[in-house]
PDB file of N, CA and C in Angstrom:
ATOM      1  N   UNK A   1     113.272-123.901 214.734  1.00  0.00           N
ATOM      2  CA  UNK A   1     113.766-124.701 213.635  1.00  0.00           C
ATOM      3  C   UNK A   1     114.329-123.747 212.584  1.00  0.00           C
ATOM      4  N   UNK A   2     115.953-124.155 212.442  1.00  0.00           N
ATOM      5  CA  UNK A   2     115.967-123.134 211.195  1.00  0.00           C
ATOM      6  C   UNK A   2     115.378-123.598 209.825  1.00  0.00           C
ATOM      7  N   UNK A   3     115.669-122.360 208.834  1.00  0.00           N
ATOM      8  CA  UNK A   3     115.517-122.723 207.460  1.00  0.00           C
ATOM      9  C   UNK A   3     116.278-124.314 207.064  1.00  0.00           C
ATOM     10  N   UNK A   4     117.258-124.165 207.347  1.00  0.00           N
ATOM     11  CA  UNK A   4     117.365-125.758 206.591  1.00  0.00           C
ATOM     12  C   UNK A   4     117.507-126.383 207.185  1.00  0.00           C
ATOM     13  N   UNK A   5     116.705-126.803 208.322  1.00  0.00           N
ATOM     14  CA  UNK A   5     115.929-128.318 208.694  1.00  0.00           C
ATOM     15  C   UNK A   5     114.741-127.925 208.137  1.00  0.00           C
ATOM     16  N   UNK A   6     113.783-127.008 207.673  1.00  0.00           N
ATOM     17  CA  UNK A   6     112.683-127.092 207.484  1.00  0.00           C
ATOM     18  C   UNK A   6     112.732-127.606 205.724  1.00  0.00           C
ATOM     19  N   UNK A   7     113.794-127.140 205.119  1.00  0.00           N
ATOM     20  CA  UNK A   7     114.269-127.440 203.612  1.00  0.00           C
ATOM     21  C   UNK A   7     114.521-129.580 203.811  1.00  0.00           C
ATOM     22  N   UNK A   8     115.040-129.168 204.937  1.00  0.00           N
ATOM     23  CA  UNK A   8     115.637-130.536 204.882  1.00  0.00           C
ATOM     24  C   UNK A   8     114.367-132.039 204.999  1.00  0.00           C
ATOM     25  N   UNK A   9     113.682-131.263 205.924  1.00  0.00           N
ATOM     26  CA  UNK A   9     111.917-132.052 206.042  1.00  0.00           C
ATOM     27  C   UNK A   9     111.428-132.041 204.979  1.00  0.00           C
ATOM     28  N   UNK A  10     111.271-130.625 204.386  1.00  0.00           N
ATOM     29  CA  UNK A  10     110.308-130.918 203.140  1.00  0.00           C
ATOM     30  C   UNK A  10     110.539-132.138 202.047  1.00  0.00           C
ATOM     31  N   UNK A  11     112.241-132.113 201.953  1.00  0.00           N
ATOM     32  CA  UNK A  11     112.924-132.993 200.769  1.00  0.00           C
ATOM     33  C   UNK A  11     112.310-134.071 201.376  1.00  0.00           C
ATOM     34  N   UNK A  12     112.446-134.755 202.595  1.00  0.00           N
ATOM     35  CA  UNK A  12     112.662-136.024 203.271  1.00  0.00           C
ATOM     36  C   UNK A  12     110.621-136.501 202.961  1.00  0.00           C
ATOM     37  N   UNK A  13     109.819-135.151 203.017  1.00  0.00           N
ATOM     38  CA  UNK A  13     108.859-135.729 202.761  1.00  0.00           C
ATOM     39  C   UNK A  13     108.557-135.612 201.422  1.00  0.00           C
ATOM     40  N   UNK A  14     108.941-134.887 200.515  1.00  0.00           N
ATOM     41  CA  UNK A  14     108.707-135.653 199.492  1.00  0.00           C
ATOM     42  C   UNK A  14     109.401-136.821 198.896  1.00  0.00           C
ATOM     43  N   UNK A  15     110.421-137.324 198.910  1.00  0.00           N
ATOM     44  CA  UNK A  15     111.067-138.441 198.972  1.00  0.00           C
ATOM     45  C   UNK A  15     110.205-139.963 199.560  1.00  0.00           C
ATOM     46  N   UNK A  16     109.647-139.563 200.897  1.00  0.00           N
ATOM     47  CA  UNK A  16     108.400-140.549 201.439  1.00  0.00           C
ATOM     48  C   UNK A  16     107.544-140.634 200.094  1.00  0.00           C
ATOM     49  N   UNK A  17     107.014-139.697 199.441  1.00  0.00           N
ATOM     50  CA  UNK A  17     105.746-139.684 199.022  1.00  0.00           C
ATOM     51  C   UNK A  17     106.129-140.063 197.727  1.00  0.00           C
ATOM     52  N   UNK A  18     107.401-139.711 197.133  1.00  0.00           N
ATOM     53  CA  UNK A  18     107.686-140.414 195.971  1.00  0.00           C
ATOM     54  C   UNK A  18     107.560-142.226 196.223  1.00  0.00           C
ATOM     55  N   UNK A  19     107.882-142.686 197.253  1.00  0.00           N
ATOM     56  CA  UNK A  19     108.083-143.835 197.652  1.00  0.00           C
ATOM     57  C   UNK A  19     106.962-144.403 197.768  1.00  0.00           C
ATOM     58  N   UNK A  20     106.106-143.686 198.414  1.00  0.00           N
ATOM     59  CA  UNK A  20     105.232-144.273 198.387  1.00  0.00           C
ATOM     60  C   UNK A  20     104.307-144.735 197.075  1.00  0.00           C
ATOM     61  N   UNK A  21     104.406-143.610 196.266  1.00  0.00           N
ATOM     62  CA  UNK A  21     103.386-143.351 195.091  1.00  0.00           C
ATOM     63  C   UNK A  21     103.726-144.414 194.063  1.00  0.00           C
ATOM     64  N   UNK A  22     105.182-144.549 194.232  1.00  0.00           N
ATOM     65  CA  UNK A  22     105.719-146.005 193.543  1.00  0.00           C
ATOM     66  C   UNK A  22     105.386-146.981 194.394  1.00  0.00           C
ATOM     67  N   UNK A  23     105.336-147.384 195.148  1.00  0.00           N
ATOM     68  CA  UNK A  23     105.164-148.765 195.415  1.00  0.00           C
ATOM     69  C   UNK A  23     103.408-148.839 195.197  1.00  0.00           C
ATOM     70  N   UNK A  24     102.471-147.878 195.641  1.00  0.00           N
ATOM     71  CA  UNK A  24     101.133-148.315 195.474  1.00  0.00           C
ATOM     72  C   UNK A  24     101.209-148.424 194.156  1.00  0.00           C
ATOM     73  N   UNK A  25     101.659-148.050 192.733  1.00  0.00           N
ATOM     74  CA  UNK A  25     101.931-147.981 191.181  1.00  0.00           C
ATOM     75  C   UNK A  25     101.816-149.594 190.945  1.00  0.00           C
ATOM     76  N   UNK A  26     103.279-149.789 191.970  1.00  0.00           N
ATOM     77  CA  UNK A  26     103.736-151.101 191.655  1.00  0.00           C
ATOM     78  C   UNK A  26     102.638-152.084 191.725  1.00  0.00           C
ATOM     79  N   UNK A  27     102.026-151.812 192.947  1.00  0.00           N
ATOM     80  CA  UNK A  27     101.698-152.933 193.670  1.00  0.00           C
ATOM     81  C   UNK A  27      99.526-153.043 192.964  1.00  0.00           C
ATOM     82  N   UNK A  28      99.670-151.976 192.431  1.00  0.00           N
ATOM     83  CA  UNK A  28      98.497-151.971 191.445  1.00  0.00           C
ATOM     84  C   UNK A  28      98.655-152.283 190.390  1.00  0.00           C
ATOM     85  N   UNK A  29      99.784-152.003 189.799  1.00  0.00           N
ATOM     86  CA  UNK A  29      99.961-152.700 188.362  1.00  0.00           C
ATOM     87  C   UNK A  29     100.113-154.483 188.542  1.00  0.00           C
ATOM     88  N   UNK A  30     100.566-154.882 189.765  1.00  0.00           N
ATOM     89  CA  UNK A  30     100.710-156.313 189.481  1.00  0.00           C
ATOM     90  C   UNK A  30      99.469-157.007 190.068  1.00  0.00           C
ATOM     91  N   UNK A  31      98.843-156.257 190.535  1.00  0.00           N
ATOM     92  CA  UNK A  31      97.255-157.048 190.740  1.00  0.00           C
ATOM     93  C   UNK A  31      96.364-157.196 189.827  1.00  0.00           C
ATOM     94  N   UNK A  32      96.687-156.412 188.911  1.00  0.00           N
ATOM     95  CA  UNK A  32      95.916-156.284 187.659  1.00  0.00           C
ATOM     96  C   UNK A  32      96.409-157.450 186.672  1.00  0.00           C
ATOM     97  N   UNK A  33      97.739-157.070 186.638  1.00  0.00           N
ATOM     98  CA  UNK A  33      98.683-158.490 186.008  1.00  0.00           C
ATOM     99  C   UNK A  33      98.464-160.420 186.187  1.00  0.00           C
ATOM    100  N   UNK A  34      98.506-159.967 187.752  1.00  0.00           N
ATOM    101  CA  UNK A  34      97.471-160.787 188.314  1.00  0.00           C
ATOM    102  C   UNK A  34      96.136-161.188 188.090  1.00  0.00           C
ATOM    103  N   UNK A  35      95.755-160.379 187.954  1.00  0.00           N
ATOM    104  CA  UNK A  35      94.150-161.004 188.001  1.00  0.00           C
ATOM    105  C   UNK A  35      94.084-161.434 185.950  1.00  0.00           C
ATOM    106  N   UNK A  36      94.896-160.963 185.184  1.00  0.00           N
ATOM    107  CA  UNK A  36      94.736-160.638 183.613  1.00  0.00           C
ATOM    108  C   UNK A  36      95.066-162.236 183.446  1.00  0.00           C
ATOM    109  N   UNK A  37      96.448-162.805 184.435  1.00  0.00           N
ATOM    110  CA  UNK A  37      96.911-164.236 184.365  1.00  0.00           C
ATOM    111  C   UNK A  37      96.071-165.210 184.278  1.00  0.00           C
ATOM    112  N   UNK A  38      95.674-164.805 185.450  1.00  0.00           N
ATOM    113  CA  UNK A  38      94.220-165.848 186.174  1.00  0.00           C
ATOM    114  C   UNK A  38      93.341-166.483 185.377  1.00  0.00           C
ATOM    115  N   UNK A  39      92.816-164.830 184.536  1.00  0.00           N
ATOM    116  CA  UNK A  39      91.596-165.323 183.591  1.00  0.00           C
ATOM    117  C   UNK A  39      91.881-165.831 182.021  1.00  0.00           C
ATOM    118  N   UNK A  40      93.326-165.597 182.017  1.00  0.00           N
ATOM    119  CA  UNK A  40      93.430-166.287 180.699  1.00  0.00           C
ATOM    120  C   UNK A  40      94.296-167.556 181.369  1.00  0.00           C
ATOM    121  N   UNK A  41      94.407-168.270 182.330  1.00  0.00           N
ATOM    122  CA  UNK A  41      94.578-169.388 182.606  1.00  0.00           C
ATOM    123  C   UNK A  41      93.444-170.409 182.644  1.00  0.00           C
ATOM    124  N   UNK A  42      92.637-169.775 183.201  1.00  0.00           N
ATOM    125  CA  UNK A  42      90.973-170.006 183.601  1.00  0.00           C
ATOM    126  C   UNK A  42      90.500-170.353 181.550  1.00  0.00           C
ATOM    127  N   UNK A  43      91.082-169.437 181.326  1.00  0.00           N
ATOM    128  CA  UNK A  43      90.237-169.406 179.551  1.00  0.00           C
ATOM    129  C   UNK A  43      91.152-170.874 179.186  1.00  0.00           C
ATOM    130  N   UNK A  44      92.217-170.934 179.087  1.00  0.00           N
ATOM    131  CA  UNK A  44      93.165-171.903 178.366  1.00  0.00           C
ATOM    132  C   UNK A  44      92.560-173.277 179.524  1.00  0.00           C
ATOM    133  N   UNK A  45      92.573-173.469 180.918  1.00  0.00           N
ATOM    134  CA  UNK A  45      92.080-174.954 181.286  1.00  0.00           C
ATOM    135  C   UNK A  45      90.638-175.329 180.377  1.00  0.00           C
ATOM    136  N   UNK A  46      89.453-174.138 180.618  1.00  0.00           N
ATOM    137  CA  UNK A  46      88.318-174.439 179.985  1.00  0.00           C
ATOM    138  C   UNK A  46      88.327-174.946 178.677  1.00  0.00           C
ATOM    139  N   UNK A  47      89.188-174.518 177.581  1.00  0.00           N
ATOM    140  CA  UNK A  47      89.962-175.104 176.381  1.00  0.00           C
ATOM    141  C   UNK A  47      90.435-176.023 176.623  1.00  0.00           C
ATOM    142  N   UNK A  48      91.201-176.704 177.439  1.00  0.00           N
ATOM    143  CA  UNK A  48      91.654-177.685 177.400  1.00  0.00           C
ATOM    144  C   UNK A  48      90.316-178.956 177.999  1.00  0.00           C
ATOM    145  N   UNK A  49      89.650-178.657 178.949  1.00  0.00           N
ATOM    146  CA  UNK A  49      88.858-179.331 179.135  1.00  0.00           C
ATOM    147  C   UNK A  49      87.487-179.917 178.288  1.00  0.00           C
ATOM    148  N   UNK A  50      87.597-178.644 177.350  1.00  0.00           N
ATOM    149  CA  UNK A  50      86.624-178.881 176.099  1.00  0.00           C
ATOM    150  C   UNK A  50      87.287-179.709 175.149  1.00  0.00           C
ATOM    151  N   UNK A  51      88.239-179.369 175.026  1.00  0.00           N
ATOM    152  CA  UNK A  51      88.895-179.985 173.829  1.00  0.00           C
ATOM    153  C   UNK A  51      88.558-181.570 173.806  1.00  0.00           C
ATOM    154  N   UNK A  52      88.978-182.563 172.655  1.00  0.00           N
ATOM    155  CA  UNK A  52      88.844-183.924 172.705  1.00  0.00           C
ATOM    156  C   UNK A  52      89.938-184.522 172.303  1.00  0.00           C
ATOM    157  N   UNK A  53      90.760-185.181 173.708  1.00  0.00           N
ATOM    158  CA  UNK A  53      92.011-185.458 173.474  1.00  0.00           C
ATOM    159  C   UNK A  53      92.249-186.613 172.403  1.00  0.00           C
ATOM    160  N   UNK A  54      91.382-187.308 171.482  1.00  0.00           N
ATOM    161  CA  UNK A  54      91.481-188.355 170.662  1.00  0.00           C
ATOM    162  C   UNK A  54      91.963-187.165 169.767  1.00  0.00           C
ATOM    163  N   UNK A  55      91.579-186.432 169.721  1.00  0.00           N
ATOM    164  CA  UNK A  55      92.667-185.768 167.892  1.00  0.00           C
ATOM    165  C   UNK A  55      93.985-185.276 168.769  1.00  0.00           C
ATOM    166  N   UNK A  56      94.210-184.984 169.444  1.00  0.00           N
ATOM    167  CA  UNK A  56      95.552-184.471 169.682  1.00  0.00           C
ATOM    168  C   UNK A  56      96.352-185.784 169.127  1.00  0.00           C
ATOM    169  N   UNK A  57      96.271-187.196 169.105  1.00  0.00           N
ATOM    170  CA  UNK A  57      97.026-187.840 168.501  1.00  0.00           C
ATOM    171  C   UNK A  57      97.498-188.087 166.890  1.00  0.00           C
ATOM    172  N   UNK A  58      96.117-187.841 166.511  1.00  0.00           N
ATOM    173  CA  UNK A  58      95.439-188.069 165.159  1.00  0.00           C
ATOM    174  C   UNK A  58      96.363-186.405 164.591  1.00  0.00           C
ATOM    175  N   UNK A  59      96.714-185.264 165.370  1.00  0.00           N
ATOM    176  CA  UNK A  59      97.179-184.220 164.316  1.00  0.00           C
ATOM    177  C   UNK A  59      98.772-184.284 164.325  1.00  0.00           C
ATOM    178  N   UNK A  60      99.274-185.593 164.929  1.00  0.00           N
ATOM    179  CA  UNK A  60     100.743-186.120 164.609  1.00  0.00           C
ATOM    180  C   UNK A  60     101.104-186.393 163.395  1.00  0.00           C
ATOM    181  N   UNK A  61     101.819-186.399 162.576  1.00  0.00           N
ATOM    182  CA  UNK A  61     102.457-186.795 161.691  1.00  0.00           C
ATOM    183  C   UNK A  61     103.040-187.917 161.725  1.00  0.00           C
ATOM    184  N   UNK A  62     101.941-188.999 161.392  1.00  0.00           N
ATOM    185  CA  UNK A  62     102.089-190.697 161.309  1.00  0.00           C
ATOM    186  C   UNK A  62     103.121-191.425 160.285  1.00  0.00           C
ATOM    187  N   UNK A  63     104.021-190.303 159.331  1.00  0.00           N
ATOM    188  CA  UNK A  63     104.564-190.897 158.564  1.00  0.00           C
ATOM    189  C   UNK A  63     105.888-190.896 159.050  1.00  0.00           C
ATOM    190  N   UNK A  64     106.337-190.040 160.197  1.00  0.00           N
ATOM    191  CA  UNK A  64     107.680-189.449 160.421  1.00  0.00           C
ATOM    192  C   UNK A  64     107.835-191.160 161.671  1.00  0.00           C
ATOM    193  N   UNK A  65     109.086-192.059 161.287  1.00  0.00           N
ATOM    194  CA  UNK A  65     108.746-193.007 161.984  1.00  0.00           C
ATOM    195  C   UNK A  65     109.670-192.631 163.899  1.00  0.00           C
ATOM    196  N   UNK A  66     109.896-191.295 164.304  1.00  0.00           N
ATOM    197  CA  UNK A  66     110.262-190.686 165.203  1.00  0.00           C
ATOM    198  C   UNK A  66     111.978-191.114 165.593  1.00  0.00           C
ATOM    199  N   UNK A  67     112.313-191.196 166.628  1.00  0.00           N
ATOM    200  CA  UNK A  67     113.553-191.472 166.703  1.00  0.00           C
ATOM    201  C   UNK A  67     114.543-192.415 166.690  1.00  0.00           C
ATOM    202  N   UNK A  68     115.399-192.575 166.021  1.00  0.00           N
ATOM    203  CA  UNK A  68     116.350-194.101 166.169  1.00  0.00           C
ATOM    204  C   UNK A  68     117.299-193.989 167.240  1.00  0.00           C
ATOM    205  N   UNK A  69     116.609-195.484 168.428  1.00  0.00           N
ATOM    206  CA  UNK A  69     117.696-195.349 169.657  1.00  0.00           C
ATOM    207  C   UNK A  69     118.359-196.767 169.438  1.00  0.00           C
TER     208      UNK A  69
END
């Protein structure tokens, strides 16, 4: 093997390993993203399920007589 196929391998493997090192980056940063979604979805249903939907009407503004069709 000459010198530059052996130049030429080395590039080709670090190029792999750049590739790689990004996609595991990627693919860890969005599981985390993931999982961060989850639990503040999880937080906001539990809020909503606590909540007591009789005032959600009651914090309307009863004077505004809404739209003329």
């Amino acid at each position: 093997m000459s010198s530059w196929e052996h130049v030429d391998l080395q590039y080709l493997f670090y190029g792999y390993s750049a590739a790689w090192v990004m996609m595991c980056t990627f693919l860890v940063r969005m599981d985390r993203r993931t999982r961060r979604l989850t639990r503040d979805l999880s937080v906001l249903q539990q809020a909503l399920t606590e909540s007591d939907p009789t005032t959600w009407s009651s914090s309307r503004d009863q004077t505004w007589p809404g739209p003329s069709v």
